[in-house]
N, C-alpha and C. Protein backbone atom coordinates (compact mmCIF):
# COMPACT_ATOMS: atom_id res chain seq x y z
N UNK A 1 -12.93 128.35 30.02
CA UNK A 1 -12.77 126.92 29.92
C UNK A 1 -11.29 126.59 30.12
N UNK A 2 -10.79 125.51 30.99
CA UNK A 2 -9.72 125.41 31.15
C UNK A 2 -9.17 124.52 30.14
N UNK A 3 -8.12 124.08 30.19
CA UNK A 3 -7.25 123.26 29.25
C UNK A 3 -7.79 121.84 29.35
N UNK A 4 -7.99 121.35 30.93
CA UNK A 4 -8.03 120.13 31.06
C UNK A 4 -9.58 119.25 30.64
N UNK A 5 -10.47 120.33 30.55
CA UNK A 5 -12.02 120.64 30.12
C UNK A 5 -11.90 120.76 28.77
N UNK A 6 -11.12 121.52 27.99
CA UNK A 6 -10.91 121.30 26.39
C UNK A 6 -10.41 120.20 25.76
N UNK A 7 -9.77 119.39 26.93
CA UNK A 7 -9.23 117.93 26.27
C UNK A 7 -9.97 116.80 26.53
N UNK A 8 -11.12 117.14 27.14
CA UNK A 8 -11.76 115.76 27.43
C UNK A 8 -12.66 115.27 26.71
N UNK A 9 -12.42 114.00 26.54
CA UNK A 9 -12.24 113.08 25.72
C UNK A 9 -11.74 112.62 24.75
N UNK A 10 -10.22 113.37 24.55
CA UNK A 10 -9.61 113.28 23.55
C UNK A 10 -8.49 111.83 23.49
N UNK A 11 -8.53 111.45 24.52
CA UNK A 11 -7.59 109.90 25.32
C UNK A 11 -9.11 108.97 24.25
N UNK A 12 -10.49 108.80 24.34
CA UNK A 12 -11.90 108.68 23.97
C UNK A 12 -11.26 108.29 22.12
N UNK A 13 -10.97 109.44 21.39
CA UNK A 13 -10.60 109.58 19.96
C UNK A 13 -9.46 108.52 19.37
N UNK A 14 -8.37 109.01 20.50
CA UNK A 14 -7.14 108.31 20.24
C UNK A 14 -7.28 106.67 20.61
N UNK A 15 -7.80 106.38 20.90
CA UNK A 15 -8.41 104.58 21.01
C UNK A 15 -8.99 104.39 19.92
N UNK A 16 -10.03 105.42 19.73
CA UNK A 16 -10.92 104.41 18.57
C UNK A 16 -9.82 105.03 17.50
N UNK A 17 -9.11 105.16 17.13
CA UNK A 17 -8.06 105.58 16.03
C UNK A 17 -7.26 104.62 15.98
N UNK A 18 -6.76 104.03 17.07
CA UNK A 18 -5.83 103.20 17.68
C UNK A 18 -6.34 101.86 16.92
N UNK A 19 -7.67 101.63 17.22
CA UNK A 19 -8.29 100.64 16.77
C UNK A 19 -8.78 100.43 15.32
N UNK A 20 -8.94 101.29 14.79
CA UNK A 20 -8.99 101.23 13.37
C UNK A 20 -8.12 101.00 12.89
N UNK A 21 -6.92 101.65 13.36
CA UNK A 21 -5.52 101.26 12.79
C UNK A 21 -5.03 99.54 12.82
N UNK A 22 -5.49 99.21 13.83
CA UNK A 22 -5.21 97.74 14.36
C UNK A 22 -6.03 97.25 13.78
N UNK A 23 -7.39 97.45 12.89
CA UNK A 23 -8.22 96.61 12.36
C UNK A 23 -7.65 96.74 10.60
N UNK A 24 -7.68 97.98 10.27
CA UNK A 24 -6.78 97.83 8.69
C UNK A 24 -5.44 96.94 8.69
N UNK A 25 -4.53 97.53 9.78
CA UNK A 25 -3.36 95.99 9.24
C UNK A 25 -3.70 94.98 9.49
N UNK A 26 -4.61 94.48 10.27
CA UNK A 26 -5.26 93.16 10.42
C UNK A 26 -5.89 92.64 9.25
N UNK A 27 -6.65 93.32 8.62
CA UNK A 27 -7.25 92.78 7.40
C UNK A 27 -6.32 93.05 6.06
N UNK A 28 -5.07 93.84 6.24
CA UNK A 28 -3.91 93.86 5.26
C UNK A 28 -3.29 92.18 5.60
N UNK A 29 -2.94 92.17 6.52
CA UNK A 29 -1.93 90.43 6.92
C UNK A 29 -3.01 89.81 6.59
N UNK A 30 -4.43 89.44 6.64
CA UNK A 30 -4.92 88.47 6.34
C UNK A 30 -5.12 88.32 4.78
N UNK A 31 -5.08 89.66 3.95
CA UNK A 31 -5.32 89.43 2.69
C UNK A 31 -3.81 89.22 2.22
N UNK A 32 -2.50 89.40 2.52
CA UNK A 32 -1.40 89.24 2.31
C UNK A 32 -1.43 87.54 1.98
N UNK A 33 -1.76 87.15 3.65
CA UNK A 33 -1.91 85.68 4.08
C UNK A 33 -2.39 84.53 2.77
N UNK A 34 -3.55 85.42 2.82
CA UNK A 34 -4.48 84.64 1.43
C UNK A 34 -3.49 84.95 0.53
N UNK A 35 -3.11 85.34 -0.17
CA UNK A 35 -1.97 85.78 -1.19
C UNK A 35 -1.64 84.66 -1.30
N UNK A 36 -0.53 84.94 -0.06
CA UNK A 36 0.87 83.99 -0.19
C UNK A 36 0.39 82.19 -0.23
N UNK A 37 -1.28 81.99 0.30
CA UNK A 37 -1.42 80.68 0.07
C UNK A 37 -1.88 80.47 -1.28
N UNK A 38 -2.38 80.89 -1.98
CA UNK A 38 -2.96 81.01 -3.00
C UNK A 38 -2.06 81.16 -4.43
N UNK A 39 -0.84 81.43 -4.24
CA UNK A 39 0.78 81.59 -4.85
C UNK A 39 0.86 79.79 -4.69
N UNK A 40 1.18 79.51 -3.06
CA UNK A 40 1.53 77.86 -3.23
C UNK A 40 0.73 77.00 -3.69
N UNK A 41 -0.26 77.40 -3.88
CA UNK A 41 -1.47 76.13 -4.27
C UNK A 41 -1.13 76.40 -5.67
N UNK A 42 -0.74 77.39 -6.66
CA UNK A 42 -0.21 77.39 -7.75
C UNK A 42 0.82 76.57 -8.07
N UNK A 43 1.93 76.94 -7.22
CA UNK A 43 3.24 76.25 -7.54
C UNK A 43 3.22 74.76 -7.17
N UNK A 44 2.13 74.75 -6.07
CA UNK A 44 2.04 73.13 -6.07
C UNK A 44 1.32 71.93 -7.08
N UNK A 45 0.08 73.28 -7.80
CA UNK A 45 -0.55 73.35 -8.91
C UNK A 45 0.52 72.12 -10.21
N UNK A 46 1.41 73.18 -10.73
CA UNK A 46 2.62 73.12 -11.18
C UNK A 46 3.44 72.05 -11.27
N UNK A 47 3.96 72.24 -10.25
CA UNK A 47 4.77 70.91 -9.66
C UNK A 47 4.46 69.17 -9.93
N UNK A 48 3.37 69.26 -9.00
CA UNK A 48 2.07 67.90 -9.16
C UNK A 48 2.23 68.19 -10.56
N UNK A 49 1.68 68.91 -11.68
CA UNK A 49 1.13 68.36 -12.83
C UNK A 49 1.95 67.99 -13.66
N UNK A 50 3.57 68.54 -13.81
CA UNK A 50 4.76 68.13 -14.34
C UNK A 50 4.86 67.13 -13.99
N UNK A 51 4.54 66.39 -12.80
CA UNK A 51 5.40 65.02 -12.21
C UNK A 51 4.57 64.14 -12.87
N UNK A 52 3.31 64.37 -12.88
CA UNK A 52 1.98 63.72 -13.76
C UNK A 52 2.67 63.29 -14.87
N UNK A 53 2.75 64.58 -15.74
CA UNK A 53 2.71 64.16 -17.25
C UNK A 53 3.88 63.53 -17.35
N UNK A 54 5.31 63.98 -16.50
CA UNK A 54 6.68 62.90 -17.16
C UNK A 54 6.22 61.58 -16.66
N UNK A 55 5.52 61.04 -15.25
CA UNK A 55 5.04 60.08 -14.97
C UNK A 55 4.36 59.03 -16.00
N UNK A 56 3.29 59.83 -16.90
CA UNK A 56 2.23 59.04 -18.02
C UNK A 56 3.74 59.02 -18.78
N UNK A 57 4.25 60.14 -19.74
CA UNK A 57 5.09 60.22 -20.63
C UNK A 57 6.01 58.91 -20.58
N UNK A 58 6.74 58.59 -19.63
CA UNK A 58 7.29 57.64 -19.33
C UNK A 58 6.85 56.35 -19.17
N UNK A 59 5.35 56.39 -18.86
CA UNK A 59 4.78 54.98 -19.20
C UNK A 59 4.06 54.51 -18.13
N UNK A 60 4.40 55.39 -16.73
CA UNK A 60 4.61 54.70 -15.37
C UNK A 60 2.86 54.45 -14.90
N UNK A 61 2.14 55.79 -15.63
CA UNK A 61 1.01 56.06 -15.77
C UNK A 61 0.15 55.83 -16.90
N UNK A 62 -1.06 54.89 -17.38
CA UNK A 62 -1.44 55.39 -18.52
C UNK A 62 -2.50 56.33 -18.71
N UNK A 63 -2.34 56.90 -19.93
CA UNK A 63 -3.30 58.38 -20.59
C UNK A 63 -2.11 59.24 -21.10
N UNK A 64 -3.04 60.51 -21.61
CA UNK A 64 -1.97 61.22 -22.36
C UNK A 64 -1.46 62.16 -21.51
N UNK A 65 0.00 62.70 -21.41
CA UNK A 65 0.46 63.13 -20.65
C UNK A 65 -0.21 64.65 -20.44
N UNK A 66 -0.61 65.21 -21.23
CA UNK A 66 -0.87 66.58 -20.85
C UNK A 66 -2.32 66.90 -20.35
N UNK A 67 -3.30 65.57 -20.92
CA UNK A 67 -4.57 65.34 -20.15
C UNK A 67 -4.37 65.06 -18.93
N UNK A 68 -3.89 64.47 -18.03
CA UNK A 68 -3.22 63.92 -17.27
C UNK A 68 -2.70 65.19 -16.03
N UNK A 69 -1.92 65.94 -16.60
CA UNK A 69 -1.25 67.10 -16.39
C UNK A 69 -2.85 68.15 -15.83
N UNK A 70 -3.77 67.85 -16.75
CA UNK A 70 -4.75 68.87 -16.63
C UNK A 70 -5.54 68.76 -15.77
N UNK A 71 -5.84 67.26 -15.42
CA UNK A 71 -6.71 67.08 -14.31
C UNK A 71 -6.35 67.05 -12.83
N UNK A 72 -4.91 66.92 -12.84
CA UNK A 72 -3.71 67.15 -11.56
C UNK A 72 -4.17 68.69 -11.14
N UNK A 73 -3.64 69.33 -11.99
CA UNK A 73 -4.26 70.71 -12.12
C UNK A 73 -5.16 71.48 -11.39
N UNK A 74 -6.14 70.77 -12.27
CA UNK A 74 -7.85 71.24 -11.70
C UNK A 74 -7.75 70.89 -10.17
N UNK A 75 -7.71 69.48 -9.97
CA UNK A 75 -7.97 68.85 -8.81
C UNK A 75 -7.12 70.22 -7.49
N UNK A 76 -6.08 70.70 -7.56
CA UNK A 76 -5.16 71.81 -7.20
C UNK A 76 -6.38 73.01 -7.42
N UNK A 77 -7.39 73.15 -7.85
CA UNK A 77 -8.06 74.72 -7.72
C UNK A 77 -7.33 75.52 -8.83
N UNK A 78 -6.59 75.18 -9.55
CA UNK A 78 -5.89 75.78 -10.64
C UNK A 78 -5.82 75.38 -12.01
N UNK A 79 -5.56 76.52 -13.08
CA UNK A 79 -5.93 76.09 -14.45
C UNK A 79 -4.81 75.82 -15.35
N UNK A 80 -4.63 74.69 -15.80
CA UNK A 80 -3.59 74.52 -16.85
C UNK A 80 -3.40 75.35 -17.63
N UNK A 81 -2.31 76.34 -17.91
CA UNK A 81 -2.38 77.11 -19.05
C UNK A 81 -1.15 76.72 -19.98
N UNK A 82 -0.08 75.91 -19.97
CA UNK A 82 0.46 75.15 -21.24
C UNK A 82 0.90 74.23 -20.68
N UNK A 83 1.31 73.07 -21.72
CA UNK A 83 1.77 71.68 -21.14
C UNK A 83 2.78 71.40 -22.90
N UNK A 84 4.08 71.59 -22.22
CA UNK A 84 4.49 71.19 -23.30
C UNK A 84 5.42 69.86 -23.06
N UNK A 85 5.66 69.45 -23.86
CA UNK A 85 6.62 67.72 -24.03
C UNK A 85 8.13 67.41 -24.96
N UNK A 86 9.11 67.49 -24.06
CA UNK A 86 10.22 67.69 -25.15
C UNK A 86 10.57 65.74 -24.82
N UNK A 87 10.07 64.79 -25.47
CA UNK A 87 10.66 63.37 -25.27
C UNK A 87 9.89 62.93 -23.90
N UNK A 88 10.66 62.61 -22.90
CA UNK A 88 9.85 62.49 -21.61
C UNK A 88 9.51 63.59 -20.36
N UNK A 89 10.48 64.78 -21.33
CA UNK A 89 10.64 65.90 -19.89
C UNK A 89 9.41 66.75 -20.30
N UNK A 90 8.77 66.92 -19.20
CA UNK A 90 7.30 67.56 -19.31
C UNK A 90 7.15 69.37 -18.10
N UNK A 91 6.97 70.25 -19.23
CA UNK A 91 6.80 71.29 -18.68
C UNK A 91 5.63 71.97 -18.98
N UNK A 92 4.82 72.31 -17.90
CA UNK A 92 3.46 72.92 -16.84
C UNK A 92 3.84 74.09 -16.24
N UNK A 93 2.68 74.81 -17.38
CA UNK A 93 2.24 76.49 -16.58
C UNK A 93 0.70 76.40 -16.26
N UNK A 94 0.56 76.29 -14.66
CA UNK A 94 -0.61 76.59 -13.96
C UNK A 94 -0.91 78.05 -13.65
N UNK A 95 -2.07 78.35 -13.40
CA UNK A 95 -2.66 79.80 -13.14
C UNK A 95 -3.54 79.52 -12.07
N UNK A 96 -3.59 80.73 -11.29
CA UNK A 96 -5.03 80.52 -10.33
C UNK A 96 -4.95 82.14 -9.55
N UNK A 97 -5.86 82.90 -9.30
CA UNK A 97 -5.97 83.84 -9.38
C UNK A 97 -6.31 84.37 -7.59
N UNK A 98 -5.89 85.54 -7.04
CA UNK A 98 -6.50 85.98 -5.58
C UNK A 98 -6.83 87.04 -5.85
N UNK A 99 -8.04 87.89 -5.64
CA UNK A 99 -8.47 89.31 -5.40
C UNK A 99 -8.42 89.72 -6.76
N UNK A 100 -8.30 88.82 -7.97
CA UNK A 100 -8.15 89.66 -9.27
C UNK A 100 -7.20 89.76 -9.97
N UNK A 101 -6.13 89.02 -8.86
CA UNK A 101 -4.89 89.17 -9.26
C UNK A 101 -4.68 87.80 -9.65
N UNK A 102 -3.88 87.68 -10.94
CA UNK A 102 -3.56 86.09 -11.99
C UNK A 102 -2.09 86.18 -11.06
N UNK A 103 -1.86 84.83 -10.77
CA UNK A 103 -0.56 84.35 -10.27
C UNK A 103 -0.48 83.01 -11.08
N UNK A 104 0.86 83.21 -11.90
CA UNK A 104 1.28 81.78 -12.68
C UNK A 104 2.79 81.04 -12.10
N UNK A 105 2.67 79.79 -12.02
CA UNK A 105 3.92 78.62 -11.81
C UNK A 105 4.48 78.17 -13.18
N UNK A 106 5.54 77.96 -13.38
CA UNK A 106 5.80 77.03 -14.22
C UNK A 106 6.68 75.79 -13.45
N UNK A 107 6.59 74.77 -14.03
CA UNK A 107 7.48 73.60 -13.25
C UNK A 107 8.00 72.54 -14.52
N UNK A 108 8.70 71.84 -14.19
CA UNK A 108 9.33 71.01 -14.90
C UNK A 108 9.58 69.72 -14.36
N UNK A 109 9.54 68.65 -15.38
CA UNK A 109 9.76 67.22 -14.67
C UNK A 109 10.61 66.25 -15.59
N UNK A 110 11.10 65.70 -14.91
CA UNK A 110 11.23 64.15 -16.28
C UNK A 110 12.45 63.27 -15.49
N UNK A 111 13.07 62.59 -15.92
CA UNK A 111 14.15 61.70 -15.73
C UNK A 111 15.54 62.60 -15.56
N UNK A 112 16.79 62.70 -14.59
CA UNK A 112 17.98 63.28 -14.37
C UNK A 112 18.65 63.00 -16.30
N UNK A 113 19.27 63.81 -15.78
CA UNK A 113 19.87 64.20 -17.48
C UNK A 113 21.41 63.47 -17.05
């Protein structure tokens, strides 16, 4: 058997290898992808619900500020996990989770100091 008869179809192997390879980092960047959106819908989570509660806190809104805070929240796909109130400045820790994994924001709001 010659050499060139012992290698054939080995060009055959190295493709579909090629391609598996190209299909695992493909589905690595897309679960990365999901990650990294699923991080901002937190922090935006966050954000929104601080602006909420100094918003009510301040008057601009009525209800109670951290109810308020909670339904901002939800509406975001994400779960309030504290809402605290120092006067009008209002600080929000949202949670919301990808693949199992808990990702938390905290944010802060109120009037310039």
């Amino acid at each position: 058997m010659s050499t060139a008869t012992a290698e054939r179809g080995s060009g055959g192997v190295l493709a579909l290898a090629a391609l598996a390879m190209l299909a695992v980092l493909t589905l690595a960047a897309v679960g990365v992808g999901a990650a990294l959106a699923a991080r901002q819908r937190v922090i935006a989570a966050a954000d929104a619900g601080a602006l909420a509660a100094a918003d009510t806190a301040i008057g601009i809104h009525p209800g109670v500020p951290c109810t308020v805070a909670a339904e901002v929240v939800a509406a975001h796909r994400a779960t309030l996990v504290a809402c605290e109130l120092e006067g009008v400045v209002a600080t929000v820790t949202a949670a919301g989770s990808v693949a199992g994994v808990v990702v938390t924001a905290r944010s802060r709001a109120g009037p310039p100091r």
